[in-house]
PDB file of N, CA and C in Angstrom:
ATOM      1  N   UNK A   1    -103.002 174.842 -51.747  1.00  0.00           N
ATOM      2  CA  UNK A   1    -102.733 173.423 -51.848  1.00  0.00           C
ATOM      3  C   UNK A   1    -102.231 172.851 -50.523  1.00  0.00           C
ATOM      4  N   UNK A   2    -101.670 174.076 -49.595  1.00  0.00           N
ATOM      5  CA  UNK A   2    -101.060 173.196 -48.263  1.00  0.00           C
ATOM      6  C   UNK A   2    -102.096 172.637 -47.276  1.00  0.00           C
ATOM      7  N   UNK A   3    -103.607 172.517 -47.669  1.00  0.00           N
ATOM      8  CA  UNK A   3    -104.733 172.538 -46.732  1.00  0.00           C
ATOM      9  C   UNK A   3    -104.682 170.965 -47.443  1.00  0.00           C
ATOM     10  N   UNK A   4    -104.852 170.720 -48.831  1.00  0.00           N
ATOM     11  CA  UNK A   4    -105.029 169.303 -49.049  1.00  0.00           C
ATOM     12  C   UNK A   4    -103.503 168.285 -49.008  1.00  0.00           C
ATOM     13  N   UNK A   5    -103.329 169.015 -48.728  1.00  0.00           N
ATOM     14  CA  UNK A   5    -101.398 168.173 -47.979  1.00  0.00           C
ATOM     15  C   UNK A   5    -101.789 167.421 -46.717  1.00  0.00           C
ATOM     16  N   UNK A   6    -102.366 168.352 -46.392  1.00  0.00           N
ATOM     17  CA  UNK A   6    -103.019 168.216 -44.843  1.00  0.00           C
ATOM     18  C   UNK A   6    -103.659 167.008 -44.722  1.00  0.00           C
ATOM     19  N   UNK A   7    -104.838 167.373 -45.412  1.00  0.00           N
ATOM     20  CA  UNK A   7    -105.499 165.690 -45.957  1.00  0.00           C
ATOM     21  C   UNK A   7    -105.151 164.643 -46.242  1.00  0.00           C
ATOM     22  N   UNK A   8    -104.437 164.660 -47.035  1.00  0.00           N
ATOM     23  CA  UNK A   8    -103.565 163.166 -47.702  1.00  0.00           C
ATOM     24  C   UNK A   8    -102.492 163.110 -46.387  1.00  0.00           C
ATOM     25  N   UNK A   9    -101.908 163.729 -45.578  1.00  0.00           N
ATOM     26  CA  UNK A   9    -101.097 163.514 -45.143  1.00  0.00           C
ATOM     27  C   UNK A   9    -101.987 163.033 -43.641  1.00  0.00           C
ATOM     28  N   UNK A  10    -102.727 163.104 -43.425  1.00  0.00           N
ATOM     29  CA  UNK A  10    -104.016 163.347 -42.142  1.00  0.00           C
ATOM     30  C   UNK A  10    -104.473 161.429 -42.663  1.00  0.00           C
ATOM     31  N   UNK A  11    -104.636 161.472 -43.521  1.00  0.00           N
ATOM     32  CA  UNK A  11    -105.436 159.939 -44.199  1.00  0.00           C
ATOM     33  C   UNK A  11    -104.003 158.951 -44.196  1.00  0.00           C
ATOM     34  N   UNK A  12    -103.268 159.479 -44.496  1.00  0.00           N
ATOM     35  CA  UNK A  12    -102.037 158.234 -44.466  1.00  0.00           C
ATOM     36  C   UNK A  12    -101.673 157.440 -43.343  1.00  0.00           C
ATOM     37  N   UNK A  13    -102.383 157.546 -42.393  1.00  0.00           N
ATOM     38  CA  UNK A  13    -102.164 157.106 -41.003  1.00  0.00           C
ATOM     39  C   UNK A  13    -103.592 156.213 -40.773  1.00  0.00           C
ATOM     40  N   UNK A  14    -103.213 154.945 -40.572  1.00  0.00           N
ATOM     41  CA  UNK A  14    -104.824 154.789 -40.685  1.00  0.00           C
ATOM     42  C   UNK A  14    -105.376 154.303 -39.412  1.00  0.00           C
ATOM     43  N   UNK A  15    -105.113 154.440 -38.399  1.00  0.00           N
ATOM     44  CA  UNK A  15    -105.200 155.174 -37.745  1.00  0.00           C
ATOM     45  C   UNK A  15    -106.449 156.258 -37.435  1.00  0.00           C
ATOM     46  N   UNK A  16    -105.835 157.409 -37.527  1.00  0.00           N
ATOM     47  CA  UNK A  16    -106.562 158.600 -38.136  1.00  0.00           C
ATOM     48  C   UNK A  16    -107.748 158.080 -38.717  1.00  0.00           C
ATOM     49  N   UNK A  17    -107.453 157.868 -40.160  1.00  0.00           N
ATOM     50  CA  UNK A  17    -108.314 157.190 -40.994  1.00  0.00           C
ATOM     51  C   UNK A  17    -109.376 156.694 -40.149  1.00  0.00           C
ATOM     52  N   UNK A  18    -109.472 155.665 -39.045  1.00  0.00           N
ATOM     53  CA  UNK A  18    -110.613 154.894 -38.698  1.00  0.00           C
ATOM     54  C   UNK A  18    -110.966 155.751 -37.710  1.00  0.00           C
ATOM     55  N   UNK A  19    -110.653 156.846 -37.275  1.00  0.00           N
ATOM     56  CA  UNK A  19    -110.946 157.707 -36.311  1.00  0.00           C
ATOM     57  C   UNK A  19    -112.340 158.357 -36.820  1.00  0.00           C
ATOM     58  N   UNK A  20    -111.569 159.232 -38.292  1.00  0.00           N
ATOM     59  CA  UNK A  20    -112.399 159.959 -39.258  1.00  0.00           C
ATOM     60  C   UNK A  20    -113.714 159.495 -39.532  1.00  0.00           C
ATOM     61  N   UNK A  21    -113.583 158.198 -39.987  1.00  0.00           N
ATOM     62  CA  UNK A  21    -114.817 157.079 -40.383  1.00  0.00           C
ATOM     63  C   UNK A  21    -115.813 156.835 -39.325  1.00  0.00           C
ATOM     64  N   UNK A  22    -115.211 156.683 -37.971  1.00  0.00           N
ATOM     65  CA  UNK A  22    -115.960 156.533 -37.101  1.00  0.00           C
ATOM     66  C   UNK A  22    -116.908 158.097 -36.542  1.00  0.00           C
ATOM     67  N   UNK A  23    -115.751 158.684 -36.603  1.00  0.00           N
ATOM     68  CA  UNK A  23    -117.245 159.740 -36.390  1.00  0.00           C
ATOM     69  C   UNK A  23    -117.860 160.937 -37.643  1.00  0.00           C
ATOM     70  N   UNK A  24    -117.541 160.285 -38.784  1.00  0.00           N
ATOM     71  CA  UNK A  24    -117.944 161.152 -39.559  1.00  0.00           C
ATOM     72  C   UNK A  24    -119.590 161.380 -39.352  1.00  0.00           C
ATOM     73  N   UNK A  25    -119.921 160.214 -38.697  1.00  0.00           N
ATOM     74  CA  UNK A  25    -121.429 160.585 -38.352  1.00  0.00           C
ATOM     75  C   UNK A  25    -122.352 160.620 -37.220  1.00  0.00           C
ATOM     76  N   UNK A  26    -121.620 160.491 -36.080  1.00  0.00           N
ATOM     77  CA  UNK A  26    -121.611 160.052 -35.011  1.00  0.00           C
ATOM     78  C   UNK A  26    -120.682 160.946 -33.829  1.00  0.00           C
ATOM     79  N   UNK A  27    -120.853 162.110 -32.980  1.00  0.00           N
ATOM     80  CA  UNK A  27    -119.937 161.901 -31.698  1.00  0.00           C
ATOM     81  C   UNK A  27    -119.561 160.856 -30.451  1.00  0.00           C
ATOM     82  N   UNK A  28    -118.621 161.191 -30.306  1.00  0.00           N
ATOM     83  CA  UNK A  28    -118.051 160.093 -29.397  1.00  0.00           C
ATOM     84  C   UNK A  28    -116.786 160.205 -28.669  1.00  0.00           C
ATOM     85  N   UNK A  29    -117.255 159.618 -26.884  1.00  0.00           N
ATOM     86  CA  UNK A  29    -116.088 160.026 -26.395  1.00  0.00           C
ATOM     87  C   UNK A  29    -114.821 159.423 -26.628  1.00  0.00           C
ATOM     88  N   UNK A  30    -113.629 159.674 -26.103  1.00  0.00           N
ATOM     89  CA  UNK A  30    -112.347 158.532 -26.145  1.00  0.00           C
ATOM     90  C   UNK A  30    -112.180 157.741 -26.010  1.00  0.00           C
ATOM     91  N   UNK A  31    -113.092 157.387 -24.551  1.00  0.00           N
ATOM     92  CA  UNK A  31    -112.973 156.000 -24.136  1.00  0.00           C
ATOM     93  C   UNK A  31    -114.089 155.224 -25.114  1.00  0.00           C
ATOM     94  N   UNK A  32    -115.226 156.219 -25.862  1.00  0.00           N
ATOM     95  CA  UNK A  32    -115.742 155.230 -27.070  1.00  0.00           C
ATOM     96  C   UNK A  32    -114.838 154.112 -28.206  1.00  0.00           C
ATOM     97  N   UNK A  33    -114.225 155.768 -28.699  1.00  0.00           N
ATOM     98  CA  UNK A  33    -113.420 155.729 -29.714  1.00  0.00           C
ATOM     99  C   UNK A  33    -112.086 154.434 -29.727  1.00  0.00           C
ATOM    100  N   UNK A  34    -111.566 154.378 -28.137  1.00  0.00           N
ATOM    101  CA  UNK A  34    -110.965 153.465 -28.089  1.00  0.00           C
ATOM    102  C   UNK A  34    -111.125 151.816 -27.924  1.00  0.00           C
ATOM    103  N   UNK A  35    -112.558 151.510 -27.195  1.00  0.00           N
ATOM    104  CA  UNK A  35    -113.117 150.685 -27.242  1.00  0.00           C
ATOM    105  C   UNK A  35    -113.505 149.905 -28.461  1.00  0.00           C
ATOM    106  N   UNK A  36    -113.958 150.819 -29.496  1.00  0.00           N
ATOM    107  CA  UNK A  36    -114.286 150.501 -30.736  1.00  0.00           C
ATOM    108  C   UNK A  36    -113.133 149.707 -31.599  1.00  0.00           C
ATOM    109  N   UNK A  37    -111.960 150.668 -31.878  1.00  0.00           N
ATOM    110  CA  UNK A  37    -111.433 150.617 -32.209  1.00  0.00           C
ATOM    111  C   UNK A  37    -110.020 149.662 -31.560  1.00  0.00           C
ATOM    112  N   UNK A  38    -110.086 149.858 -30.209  1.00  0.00           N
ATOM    113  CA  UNK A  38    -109.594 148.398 -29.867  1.00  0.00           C
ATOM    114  C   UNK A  38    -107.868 149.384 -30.045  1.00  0.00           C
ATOM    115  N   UNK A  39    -107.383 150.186 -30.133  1.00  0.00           N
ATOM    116  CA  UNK A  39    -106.418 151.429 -29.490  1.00  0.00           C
ATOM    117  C   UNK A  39    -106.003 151.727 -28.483  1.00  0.00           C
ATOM    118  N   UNK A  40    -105.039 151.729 -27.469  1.00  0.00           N
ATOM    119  CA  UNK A  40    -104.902 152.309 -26.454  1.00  0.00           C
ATOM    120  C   UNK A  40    -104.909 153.751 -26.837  1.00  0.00           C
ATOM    121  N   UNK A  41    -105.194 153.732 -25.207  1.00  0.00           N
ATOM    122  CA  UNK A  41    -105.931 155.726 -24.383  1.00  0.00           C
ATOM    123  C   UNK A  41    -104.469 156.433 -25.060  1.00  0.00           C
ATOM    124  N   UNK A  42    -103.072 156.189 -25.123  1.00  0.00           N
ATOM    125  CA  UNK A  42    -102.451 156.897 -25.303  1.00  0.00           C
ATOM    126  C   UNK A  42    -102.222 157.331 -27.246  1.00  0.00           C
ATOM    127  N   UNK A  43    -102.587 156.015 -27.208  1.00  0.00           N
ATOM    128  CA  UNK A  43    -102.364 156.488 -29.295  1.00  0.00           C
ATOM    129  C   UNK A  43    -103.402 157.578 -29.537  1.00  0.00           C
ATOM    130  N   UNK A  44    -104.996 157.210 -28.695  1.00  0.00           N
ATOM    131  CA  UNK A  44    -105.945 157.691 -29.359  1.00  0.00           C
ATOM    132  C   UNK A  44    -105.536 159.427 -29.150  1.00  0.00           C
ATOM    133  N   UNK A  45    -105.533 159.518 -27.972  1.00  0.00           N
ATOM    134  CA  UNK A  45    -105.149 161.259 -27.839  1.00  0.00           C
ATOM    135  C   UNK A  45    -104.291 161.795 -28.191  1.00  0.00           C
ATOM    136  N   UNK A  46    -103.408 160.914 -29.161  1.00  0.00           N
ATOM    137  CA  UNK A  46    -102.384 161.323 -29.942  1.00  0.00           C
ATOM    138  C   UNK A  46    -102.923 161.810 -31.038  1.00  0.00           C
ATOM    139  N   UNK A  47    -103.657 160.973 -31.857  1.00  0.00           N
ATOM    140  CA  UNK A  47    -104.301 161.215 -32.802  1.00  0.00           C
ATOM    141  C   UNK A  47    -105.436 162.242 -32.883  1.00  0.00           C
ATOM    142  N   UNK A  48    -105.826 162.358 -31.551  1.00  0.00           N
ATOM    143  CA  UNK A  48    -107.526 163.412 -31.297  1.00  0.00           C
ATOM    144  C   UNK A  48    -107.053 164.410 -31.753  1.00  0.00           C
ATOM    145  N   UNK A  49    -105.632 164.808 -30.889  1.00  0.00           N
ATOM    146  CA  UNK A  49    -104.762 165.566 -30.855  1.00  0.00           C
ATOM    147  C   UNK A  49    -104.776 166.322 -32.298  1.00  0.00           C
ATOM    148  N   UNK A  50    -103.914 165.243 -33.010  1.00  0.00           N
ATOM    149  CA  UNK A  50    -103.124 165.734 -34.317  1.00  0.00           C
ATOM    150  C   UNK A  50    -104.454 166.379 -35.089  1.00  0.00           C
ATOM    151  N   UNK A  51    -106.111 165.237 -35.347  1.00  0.00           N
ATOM    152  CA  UNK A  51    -107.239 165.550 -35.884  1.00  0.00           C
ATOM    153  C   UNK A  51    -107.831 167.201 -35.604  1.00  0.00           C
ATOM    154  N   UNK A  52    -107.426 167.669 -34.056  1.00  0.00           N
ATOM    155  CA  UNK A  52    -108.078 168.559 -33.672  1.00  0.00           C
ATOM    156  C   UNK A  52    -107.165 170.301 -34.109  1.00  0.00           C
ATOM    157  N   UNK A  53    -105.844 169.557 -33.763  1.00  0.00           N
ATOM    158  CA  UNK A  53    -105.153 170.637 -34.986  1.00  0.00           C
ATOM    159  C   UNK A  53    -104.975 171.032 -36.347  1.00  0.00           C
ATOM    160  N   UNK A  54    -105.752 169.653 -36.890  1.00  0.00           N
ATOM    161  CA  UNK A  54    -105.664 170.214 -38.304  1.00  0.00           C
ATOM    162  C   UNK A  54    -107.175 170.758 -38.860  1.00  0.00           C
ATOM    163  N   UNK A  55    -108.191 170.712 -37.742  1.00  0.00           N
ATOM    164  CA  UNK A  55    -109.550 170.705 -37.768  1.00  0.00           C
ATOM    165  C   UNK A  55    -110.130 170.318 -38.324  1.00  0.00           C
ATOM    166  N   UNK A  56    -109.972 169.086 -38.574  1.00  0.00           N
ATOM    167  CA  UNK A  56    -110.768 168.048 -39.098  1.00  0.00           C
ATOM    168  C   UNK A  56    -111.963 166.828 -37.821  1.00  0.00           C
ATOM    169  N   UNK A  57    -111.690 167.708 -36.633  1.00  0.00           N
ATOM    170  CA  UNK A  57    -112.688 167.049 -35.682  1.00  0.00           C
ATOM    171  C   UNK A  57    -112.770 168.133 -34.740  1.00  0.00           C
ATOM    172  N   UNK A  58    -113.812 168.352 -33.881  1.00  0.00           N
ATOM    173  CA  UNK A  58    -114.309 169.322 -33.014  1.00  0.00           C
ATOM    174  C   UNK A  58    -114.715 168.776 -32.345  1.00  0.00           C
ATOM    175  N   UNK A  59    -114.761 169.694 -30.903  1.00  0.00           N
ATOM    176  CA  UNK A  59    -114.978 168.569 -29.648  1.00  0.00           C
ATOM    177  C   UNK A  59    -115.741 170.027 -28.547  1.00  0.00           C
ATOM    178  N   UNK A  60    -116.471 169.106 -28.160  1.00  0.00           N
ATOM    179  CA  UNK A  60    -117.437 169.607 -27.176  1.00  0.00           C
ATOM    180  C   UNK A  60    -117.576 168.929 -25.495  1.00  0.00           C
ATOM    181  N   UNK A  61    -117.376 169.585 -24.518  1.00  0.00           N
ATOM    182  CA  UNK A  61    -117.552 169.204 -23.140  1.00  0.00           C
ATOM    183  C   UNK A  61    -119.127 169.372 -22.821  1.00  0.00           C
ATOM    184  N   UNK A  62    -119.485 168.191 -21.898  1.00  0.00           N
ATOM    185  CA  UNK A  62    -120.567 167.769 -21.621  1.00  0.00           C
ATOM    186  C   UNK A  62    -120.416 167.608 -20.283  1.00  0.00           C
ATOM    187  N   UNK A  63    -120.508 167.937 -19.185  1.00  0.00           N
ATOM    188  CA  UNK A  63    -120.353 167.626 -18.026  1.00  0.00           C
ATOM    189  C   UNK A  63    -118.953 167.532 -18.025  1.00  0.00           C
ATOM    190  N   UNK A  64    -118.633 165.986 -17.847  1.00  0.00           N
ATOM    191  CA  UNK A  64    -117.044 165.565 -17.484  1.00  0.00           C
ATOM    192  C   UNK A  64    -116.585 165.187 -18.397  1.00  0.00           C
ATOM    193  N   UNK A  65    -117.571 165.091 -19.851  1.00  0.00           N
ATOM    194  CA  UNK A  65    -117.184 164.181 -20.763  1.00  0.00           C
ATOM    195  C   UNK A  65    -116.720 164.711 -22.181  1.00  0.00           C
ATOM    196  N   UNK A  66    -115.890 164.832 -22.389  1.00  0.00           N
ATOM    197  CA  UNK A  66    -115.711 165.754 -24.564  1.00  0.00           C
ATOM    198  C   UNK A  66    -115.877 165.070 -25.018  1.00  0.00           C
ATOM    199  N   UNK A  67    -116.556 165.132 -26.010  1.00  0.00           N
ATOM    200  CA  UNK A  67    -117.132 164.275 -27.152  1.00  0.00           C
ATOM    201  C   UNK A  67    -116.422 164.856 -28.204  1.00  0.00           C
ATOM    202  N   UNK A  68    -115.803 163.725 -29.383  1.00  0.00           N
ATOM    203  CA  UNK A  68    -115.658 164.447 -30.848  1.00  0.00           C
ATOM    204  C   UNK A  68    -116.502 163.941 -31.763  1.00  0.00           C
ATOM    205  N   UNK A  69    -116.191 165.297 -32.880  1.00  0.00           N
ATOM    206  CA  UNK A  69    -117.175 164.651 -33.907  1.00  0.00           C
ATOM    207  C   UNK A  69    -116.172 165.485 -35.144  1.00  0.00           C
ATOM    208  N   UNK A  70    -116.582 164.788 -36.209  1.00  0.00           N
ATOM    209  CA  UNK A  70    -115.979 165.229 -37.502  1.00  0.00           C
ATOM    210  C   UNK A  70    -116.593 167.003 -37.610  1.00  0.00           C
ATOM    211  N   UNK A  71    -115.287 167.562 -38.369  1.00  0.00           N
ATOM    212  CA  UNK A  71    -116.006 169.209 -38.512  1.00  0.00           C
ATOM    213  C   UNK A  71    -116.363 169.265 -39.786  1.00  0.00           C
ATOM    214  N   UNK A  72    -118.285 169.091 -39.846  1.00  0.00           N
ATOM    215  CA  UNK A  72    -118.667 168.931 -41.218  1.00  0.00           C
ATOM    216  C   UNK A  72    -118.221 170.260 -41.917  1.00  0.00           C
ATOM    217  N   UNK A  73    -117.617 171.219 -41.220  1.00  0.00           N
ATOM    218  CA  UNK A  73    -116.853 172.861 -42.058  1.00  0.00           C
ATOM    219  C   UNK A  73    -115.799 172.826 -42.205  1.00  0.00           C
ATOM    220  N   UNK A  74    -114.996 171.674 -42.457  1.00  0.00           N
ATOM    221  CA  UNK A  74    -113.650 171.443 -42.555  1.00  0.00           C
ATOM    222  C   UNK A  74    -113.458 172.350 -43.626  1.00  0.00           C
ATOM    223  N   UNK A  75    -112.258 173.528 -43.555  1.00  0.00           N
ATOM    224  CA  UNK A  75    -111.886 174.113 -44.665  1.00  0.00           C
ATOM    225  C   UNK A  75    -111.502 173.847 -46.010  1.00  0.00           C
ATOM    226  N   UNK A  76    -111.127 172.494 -46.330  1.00  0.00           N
ATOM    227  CA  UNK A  76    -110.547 172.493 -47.458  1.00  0.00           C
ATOM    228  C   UNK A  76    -111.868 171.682 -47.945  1.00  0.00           C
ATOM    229  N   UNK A  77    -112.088 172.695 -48.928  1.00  0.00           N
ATOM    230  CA  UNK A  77    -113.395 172.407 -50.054  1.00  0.00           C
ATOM    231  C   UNK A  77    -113.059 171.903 -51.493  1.00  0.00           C
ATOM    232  N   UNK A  78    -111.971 172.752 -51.557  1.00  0.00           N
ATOM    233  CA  UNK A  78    -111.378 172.271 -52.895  1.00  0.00           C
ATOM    234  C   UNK A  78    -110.938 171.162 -52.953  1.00  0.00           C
ATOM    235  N   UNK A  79    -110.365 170.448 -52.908  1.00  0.00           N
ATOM    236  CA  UNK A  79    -110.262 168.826 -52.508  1.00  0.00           C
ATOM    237  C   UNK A  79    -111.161 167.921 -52.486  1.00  0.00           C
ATOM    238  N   UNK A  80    -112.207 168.142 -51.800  1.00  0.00           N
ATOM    239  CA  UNK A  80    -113.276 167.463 -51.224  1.00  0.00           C
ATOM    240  C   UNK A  80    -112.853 165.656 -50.694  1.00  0.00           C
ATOM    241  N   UNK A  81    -112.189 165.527 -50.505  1.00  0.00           N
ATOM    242  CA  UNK A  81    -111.426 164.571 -49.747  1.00  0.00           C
ATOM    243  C   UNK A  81    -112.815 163.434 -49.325  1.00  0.00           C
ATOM    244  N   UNK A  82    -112.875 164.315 -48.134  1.00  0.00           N
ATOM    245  CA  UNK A  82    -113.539 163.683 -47.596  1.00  0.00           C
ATOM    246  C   UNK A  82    -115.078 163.209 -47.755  1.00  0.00           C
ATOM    247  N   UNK A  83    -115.665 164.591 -48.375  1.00  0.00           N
ATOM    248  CA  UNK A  83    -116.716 163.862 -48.937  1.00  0.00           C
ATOM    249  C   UNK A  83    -116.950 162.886 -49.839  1.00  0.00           C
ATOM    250  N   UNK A  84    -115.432 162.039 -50.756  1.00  0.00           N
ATOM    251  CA  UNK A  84    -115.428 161.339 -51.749  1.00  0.00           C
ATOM    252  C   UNK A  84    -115.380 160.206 -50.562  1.00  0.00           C
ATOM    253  N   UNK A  85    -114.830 160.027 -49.443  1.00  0.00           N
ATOM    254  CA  UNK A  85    -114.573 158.539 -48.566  1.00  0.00           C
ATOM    255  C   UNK A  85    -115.748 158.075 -48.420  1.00  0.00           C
ATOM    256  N   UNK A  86    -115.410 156.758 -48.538  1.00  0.00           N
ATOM    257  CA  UNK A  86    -116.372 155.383 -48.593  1.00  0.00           C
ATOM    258  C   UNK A  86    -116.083 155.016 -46.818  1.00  0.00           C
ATOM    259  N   UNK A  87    -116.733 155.610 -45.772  1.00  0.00           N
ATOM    260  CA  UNK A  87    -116.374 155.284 -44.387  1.00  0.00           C
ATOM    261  C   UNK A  87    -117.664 155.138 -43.820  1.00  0.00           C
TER     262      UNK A  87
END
């Protein structure tokens, strides 16, 4: 149960939340992510941050550039959290 703690506690920030939504289908760099979302550089890598420790986003270097993207293998299955969001 401490994996879907994770979740609800990961979604209560919304924040996060529009992070999630935005790339649940889509990678994208920071300076995307922040543009979009209209965030400063320092919240967002706060949040990449927190997303990337709970592995709910994965990130890949491209030259100079990391891209994230949602980790469609996010461990917690039982829950299914995320596949129920409307994002």
């Amino acid at each position: 149960m401490k994996i879907c703690h994770n979740c609800f506690k990961t979604l209560s920030e919304k924040n996060r939340l529009a992070i999630i939504g935005l790339l649940k289908k889509n990678s994208k760099r920071a300076k995307d992510i922040e543009k979009h979302l209209n965030i400063g550089q320092p919240t967002i890598s706060h949040h990449l941050k927190v997303l990337k420790e709970r592995r709910l986003l994965i990130s890949k270097k491209i030259g100079r550039e990391i891209f994230y993207q949602f980790n469609k293998d996010y461990p917690c299955k039982t829950c299914k959290v995320y596949d129920d969001l409307k994002l």
